[in-house]
PDB file of N, CA and C in Angstrom:
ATOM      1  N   UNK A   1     -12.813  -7.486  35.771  1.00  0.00           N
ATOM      2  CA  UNK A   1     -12.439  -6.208  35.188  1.00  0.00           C
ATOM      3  C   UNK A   1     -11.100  -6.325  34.453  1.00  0.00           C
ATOM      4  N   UNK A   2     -10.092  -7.048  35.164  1.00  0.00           N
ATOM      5  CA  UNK A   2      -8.685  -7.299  34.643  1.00  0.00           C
ATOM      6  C   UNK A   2      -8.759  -8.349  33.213  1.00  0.00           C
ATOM      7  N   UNK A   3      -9.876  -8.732  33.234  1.00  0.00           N
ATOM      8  CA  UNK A   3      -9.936  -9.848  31.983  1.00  0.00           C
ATOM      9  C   UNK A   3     -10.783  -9.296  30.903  1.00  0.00           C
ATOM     10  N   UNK A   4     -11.625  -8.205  30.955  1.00  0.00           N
ATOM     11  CA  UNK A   4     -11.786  -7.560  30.197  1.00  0.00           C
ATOM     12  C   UNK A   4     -10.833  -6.115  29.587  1.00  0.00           C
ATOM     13  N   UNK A   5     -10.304  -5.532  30.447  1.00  0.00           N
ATOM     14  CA  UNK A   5      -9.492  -4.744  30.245  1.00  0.00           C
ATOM     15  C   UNK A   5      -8.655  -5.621  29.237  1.00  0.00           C
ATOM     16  N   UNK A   6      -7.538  -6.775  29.381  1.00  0.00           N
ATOM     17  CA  UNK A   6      -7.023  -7.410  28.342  1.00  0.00           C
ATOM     18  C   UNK A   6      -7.641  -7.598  27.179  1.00  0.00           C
ATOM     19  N   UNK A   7      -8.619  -8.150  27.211  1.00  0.00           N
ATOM     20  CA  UNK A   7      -9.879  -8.480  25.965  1.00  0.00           C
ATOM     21  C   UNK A   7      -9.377  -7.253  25.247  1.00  0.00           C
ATOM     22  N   UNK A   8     -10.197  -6.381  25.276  1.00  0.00           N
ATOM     23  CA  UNK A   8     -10.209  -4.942  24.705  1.00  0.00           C
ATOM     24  C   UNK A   8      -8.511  -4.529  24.090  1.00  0.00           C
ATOM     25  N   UNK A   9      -7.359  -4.818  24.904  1.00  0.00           N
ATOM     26  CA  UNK A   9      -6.039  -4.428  24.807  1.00  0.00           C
ATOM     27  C   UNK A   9      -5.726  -5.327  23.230  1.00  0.00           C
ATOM     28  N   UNK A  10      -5.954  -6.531  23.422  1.00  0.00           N
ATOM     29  CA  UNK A  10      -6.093  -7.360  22.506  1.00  0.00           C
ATOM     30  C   UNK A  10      -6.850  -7.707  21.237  1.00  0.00           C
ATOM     31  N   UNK A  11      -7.675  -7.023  21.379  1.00  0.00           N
ATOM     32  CA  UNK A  11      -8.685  -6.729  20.254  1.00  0.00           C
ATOM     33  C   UNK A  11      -7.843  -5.406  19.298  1.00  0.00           C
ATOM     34  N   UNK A  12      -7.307  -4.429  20.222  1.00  0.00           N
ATOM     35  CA  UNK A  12      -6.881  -3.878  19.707  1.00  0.00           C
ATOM     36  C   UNK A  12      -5.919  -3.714  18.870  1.00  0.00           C
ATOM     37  N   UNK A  13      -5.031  -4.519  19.811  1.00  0.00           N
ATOM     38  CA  UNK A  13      -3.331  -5.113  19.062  1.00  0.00           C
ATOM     39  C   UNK A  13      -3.710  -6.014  17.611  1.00  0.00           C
ATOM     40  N   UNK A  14      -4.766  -7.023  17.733  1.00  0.00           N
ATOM     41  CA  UNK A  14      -5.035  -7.271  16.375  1.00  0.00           C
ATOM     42  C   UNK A  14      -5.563  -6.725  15.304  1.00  0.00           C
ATOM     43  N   UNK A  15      -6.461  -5.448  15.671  1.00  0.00           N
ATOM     44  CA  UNK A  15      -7.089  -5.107  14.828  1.00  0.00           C
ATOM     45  C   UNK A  15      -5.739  -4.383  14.508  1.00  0.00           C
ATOM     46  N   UNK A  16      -4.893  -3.394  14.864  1.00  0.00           N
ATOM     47  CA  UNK A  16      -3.792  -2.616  14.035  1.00  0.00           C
ATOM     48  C   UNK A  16      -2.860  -3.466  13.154  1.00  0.00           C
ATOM     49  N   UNK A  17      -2.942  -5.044  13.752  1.00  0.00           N
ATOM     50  CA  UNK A  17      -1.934  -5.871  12.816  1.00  0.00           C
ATOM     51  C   UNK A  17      -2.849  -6.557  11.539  1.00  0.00           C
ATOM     52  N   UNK A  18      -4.020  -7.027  11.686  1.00  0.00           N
ATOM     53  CA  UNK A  18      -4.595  -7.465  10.843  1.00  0.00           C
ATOM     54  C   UNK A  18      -5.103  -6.325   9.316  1.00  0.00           C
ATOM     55  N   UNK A  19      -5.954  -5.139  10.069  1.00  0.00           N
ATOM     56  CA  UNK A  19      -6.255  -3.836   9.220  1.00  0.00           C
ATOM     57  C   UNK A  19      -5.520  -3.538   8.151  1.00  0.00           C
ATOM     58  N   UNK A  20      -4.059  -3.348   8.176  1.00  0.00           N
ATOM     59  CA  UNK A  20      -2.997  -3.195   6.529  1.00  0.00           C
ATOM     60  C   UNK A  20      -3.086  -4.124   5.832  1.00  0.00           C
ATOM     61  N   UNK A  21      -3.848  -5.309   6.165  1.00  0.00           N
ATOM     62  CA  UNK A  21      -3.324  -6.362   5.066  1.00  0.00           C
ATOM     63  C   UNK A  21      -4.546  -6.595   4.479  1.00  0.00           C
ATOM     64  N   UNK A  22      -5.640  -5.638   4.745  1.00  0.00           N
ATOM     65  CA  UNK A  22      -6.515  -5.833   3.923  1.00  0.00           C
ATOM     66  C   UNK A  22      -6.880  -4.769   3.400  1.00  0.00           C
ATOM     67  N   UNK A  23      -6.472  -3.411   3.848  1.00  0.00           N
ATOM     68  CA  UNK A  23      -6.590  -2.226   3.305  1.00  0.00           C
ATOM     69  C   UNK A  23      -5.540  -2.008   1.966  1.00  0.00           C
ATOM     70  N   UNK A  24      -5.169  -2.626   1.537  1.00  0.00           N
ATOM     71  CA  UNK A  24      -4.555  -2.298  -0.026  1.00  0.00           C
ATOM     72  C   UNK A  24      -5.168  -3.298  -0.719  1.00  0.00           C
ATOM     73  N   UNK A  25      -5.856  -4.317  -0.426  1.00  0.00           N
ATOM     74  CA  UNK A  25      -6.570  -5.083  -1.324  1.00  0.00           C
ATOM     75  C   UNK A  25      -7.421  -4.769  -2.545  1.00  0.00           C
ATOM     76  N   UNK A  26      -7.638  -3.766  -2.630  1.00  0.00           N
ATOM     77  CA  UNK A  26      -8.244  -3.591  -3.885  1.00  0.00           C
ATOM     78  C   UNK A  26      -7.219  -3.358  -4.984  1.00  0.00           C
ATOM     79  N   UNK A  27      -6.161  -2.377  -4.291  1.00  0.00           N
ATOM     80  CA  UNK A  27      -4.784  -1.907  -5.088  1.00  0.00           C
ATOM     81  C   UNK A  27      -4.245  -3.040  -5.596  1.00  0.00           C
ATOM     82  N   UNK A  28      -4.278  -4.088  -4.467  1.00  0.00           N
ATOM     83  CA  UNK A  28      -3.402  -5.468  -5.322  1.00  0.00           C
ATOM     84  C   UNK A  28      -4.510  -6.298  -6.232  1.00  0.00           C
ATOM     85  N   UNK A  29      -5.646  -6.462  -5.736  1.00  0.00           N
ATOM     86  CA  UNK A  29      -6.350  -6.747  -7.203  1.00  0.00           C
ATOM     87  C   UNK A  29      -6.462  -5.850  -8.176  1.00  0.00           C
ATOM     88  N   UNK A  30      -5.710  -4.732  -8.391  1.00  0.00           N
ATOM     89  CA  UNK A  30      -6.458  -4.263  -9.416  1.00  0.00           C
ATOM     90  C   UNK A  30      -5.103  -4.087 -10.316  1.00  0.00           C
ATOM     91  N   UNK A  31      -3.810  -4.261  -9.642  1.00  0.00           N
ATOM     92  CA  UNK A  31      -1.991  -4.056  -9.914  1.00  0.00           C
ATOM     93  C   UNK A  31      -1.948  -5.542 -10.998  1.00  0.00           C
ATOM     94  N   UNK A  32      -1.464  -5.532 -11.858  1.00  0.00           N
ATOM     95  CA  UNK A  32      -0.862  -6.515 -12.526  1.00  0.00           C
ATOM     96  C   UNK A  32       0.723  -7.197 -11.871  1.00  0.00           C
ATOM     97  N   UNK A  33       0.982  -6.020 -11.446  1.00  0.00           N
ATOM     98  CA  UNK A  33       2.451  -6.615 -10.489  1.00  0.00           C
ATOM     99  C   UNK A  33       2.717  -5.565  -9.624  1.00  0.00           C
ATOM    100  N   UNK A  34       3.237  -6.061  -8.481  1.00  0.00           N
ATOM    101  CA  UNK A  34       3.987  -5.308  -7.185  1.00  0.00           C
ATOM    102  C   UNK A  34       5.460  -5.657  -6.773  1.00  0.00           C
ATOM    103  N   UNK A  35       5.798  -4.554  -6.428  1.00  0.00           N
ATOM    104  CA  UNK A  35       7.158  -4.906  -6.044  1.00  0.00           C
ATOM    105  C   UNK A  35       7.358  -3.666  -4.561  1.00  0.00           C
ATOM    106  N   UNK A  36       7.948  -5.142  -3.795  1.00  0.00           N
ATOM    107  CA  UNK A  36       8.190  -4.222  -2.407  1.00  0.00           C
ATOM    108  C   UNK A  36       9.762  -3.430  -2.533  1.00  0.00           C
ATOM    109  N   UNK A  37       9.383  -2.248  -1.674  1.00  0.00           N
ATOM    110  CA  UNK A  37      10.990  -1.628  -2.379  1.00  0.00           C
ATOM    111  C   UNK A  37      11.454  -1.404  -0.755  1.00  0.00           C
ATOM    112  N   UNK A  38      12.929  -1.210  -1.170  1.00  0.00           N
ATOM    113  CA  UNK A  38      13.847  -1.201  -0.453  1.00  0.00           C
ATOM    114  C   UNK A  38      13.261  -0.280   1.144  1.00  0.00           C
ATOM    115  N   UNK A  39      12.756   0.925   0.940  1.00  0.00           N
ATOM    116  CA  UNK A  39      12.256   1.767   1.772  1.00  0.00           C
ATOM    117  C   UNK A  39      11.058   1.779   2.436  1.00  0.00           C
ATOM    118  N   UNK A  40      10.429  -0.006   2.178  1.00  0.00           N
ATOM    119  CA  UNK A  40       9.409  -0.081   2.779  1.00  0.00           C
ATOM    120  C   UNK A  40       7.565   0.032   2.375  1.00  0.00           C
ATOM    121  N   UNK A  41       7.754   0.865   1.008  1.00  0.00           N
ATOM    122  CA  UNK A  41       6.940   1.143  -0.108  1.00  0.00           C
ATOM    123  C   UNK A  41       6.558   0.219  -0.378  1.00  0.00           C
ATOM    124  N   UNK A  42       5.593   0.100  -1.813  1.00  0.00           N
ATOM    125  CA  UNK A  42       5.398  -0.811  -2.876  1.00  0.00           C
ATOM    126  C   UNK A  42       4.946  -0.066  -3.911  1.00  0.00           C
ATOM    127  N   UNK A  43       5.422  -0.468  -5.007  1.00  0.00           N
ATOM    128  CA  UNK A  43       5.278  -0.131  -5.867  1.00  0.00           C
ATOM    129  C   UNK A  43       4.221  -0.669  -6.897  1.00  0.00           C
ATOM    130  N   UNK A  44       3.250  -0.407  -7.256  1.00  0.00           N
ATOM    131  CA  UNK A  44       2.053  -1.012  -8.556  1.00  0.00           C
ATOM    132  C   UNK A  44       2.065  -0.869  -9.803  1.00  0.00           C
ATOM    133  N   UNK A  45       2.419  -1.808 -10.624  1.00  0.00           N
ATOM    134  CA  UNK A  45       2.245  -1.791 -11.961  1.00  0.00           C
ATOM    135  C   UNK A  45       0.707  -1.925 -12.203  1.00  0.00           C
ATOM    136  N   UNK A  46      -0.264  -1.263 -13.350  1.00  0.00           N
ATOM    137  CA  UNK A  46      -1.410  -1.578 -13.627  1.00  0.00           C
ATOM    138  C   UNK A  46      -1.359  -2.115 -14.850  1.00  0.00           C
ATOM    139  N   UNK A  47      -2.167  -2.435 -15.663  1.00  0.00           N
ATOM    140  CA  UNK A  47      -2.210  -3.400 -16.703  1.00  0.00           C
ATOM    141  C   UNK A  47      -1.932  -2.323 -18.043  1.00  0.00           C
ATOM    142  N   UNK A  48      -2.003  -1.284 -17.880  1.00  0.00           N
ATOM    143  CA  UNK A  48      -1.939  -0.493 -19.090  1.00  0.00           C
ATOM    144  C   UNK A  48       0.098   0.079 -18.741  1.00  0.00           C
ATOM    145  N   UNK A  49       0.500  -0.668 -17.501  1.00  0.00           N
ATOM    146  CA  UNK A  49       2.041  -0.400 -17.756  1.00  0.00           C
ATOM    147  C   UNK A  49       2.291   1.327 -16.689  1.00  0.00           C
ATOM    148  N   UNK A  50       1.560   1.449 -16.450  1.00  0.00           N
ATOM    149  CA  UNK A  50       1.226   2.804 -15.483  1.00  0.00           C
ATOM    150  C   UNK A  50       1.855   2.391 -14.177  1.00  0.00           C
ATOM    151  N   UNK A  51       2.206   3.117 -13.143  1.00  0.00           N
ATOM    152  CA  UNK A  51       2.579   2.909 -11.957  1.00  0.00           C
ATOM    153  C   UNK A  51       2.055   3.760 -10.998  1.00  0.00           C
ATOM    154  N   UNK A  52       1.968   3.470  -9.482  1.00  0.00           N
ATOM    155  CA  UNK A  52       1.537   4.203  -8.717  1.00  0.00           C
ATOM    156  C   UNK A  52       2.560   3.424  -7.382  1.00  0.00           C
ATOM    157  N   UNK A  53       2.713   4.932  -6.428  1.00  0.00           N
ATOM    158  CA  UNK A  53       3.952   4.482  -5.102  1.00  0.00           C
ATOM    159  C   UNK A  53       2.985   4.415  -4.372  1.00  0.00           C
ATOM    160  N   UNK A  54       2.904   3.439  -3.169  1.00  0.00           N
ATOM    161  CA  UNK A  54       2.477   3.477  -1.738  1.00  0.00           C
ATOM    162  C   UNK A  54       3.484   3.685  -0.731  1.00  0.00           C
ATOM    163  N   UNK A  55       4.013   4.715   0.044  1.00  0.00           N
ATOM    164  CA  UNK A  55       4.724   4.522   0.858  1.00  0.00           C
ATOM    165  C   UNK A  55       4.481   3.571   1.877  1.00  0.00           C
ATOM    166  N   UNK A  56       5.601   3.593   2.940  1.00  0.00           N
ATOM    167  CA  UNK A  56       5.498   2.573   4.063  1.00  0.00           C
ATOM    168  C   UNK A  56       4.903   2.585   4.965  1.00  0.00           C
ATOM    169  N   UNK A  57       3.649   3.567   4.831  1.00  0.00           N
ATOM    170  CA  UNK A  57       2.400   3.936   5.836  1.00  0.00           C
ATOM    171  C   UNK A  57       1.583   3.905   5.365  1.00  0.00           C
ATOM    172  N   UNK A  58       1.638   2.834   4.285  1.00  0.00           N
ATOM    173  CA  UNK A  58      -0.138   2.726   3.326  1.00  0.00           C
ATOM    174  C   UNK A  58      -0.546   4.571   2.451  1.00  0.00           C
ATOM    175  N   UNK A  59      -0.258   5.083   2.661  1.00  0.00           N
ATOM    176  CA  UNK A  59      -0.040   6.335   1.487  1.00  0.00           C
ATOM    177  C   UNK A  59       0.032   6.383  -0.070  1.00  0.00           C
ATOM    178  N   UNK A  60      -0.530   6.593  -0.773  1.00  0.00           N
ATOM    179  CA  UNK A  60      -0.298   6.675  -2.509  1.00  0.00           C
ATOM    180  C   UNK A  60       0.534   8.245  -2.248  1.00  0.00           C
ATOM    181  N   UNK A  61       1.817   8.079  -3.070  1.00  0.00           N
ATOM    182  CA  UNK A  61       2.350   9.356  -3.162  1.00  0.00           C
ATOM    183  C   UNK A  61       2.922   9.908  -3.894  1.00  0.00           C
ATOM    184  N   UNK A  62       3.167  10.641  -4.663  1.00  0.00           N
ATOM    185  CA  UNK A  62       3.409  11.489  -5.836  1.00  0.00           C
ATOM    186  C   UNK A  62       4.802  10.006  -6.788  1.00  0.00           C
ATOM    187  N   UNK A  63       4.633  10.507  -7.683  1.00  0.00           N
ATOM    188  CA  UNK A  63       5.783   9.385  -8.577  1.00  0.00           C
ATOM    189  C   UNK A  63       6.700  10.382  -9.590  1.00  0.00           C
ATOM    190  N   UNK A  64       7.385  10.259  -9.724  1.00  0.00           N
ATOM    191  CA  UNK A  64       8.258  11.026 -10.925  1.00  0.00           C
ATOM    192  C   UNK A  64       8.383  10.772 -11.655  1.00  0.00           C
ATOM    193  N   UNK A  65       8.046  10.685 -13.181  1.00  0.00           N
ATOM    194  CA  UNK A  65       8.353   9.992 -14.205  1.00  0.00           C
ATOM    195  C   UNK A  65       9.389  10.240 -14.166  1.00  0.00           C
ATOM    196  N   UNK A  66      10.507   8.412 -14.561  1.00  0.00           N
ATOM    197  CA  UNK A  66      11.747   8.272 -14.786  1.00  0.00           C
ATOM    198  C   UNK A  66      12.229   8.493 -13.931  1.00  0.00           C
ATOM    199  N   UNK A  67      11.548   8.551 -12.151  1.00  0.00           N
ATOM    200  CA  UNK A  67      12.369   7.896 -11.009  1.00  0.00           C
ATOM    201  C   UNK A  67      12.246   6.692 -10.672  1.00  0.00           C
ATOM    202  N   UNK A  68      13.669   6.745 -10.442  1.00  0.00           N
ATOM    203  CA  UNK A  68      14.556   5.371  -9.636  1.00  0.00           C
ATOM    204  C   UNK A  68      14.394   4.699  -9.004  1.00  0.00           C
ATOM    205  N   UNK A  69      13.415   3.650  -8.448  1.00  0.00           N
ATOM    206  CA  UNK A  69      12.851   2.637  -7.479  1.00  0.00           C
ATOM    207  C   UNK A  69      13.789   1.669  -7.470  1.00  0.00           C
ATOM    208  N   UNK A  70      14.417   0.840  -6.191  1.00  0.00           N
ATOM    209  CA  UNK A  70      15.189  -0.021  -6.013  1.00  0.00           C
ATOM    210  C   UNK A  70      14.471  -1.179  -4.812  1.00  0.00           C
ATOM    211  N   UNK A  71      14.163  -2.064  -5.745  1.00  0.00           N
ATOM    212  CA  UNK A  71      13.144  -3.023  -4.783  1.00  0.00           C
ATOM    213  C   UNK A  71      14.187  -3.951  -3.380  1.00  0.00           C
ATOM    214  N   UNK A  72      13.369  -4.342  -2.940  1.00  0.00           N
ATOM    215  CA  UNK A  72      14.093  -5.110  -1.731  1.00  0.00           C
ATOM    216  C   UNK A  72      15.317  -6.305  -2.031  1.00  0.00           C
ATOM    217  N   UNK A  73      15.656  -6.846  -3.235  1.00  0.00           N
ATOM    218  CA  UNK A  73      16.039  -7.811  -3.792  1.00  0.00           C
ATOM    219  C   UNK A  73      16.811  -6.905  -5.049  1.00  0.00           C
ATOM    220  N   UNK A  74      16.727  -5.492  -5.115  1.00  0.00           N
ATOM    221  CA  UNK A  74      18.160  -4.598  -5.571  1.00  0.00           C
ATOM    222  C   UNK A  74      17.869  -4.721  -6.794  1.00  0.00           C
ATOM    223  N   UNK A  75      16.792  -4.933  -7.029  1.00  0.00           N
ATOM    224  CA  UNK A  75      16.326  -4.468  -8.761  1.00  0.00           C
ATOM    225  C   UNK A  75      15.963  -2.929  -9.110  1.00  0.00           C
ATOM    226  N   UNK A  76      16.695  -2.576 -10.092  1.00  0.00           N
ATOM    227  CA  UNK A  76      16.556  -0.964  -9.767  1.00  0.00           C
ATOM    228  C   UNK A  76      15.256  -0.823 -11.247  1.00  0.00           C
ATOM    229  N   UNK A  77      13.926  -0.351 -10.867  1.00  0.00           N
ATOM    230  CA  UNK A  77      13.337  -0.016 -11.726  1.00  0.00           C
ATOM    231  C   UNK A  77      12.847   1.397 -11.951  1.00  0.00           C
ATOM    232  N   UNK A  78      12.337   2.163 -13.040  1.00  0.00           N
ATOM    233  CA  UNK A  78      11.953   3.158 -13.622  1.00  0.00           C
ATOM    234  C   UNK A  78      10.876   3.397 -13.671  1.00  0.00           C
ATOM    235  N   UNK A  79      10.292   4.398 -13.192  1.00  0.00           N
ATOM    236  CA  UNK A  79       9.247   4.572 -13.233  1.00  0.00           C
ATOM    237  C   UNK A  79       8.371   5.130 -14.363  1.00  0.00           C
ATOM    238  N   UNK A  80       7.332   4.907 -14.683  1.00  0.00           N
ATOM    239  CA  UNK A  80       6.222   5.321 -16.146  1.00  0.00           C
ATOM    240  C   UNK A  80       5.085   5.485 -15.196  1.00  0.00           C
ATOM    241  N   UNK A  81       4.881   7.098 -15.358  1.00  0.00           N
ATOM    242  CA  UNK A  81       3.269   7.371 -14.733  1.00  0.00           C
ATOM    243  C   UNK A  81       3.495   7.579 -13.506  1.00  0.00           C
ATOM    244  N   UNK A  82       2.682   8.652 -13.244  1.00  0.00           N
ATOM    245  CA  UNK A  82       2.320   8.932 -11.680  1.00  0.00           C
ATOM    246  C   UNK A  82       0.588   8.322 -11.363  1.00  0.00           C
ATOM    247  N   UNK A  83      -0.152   7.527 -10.961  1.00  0.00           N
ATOM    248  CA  UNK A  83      -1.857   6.774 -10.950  1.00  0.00           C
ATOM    249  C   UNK A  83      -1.341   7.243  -9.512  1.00  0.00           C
ATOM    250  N   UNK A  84      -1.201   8.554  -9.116  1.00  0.00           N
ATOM    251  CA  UNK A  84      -1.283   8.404  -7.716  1.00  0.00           C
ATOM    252  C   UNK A  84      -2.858   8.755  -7.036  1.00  0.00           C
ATOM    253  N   UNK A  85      -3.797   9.452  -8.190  1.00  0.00           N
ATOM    254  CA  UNK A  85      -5.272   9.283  -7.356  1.00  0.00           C
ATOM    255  C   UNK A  85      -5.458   8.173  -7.535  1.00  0.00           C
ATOM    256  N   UNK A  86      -5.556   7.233  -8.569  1.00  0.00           N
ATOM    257  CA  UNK A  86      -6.287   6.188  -8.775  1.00  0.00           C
ATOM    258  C   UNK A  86      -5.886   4.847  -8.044  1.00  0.00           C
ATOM    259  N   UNK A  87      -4.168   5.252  -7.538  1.00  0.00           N
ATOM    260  CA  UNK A  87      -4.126   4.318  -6.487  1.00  0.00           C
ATOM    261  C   UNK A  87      -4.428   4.855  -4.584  1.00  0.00           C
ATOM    262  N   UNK A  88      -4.906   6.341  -4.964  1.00  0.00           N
ATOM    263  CA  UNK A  88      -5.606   6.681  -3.634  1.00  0.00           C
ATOM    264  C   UNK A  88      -6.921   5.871  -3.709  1.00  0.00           C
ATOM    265  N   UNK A  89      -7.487   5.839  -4.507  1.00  0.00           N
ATOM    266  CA  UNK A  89      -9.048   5.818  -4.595  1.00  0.00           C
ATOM    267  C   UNK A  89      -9.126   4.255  -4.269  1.00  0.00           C
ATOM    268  N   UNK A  90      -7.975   3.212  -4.959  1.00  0.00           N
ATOM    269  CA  UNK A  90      -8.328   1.638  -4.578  1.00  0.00           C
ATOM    270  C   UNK A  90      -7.511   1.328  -3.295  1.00  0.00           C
ATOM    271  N   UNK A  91      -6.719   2.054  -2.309  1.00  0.00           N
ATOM    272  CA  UNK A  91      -6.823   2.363  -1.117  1.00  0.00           C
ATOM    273  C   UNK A  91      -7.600   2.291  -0.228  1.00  0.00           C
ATOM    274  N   UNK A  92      -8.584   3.514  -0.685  1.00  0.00           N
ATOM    275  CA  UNK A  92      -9.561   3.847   0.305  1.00  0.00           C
ATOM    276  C   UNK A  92     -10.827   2.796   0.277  1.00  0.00           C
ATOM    277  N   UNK A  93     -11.033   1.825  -0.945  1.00  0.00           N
ATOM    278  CA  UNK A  93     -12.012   0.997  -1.296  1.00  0.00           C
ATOM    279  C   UNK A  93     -12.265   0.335   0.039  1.00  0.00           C
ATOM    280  N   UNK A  94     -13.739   0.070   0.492  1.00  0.00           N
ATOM    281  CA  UNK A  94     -13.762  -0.627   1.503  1.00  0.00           C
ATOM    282  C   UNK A  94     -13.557   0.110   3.071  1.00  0.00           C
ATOM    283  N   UNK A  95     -12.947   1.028   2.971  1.00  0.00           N
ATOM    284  CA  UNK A  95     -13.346   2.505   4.468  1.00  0.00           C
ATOM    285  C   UNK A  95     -14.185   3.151   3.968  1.00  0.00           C
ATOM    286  N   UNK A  96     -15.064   3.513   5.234  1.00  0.00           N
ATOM    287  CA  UNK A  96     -15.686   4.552   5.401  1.00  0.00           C
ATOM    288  C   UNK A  96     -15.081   5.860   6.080  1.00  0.00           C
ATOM    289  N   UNK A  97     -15.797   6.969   5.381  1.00  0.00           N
ATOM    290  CA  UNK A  97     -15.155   8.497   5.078  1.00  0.00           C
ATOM    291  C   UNK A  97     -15.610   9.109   5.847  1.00  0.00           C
ATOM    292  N   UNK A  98     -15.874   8.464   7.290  1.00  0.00           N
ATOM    293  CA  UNK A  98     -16.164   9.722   7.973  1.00  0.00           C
ATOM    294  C   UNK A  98     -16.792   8.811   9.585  1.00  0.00           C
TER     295      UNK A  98
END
């Protein structure tokens, strides 16, 4: 019982560590460039020069044109475009809705 109880504990602990790193995968294939920002975010460039925010809980979230992003390595960039459905939608690629 004690060795299954672990099993299960452990299954679990990996599935919460493994799950984020494949749940933005579509976002990063589909980003021409990313940049991790200071607050834990990332930020997506798409190929047409558009941007979309992910906060630091896997979230697409509103963008401001001509706000201030400061990546982890203190590059301060500008933002062009809010793609915040379209980086909901390559998010969700790959979950099921219900």
């Amino acid at each position: 019982m004690k060795a299954r109880i672990t099993a299960v504990v452990a299954a679990t602990v990996l599935s919460a560590i493994v799950t984020p790193s494949f749940a933005g995968h579509a976002a990063a294939a589909s980003a021409k460039k990313m940049f991790l920002l200071k607050d834990g975010g990332t930020l997506y460039v798409f190929e047409d020069g558009k941007m979309a925010l992910e906060d630091k809980f896997g979230r697409a979230i509103h963008l401001k044109e001509g706000q201030s992003l400061e990546t982890v390595d203190g590059q301060k960039i500008t933002a062009n475009g809010n793609e915040v459905a379209r980086l909901d939608g390559l998010l969700r690629q790959g979950h099921s809705g219900g």
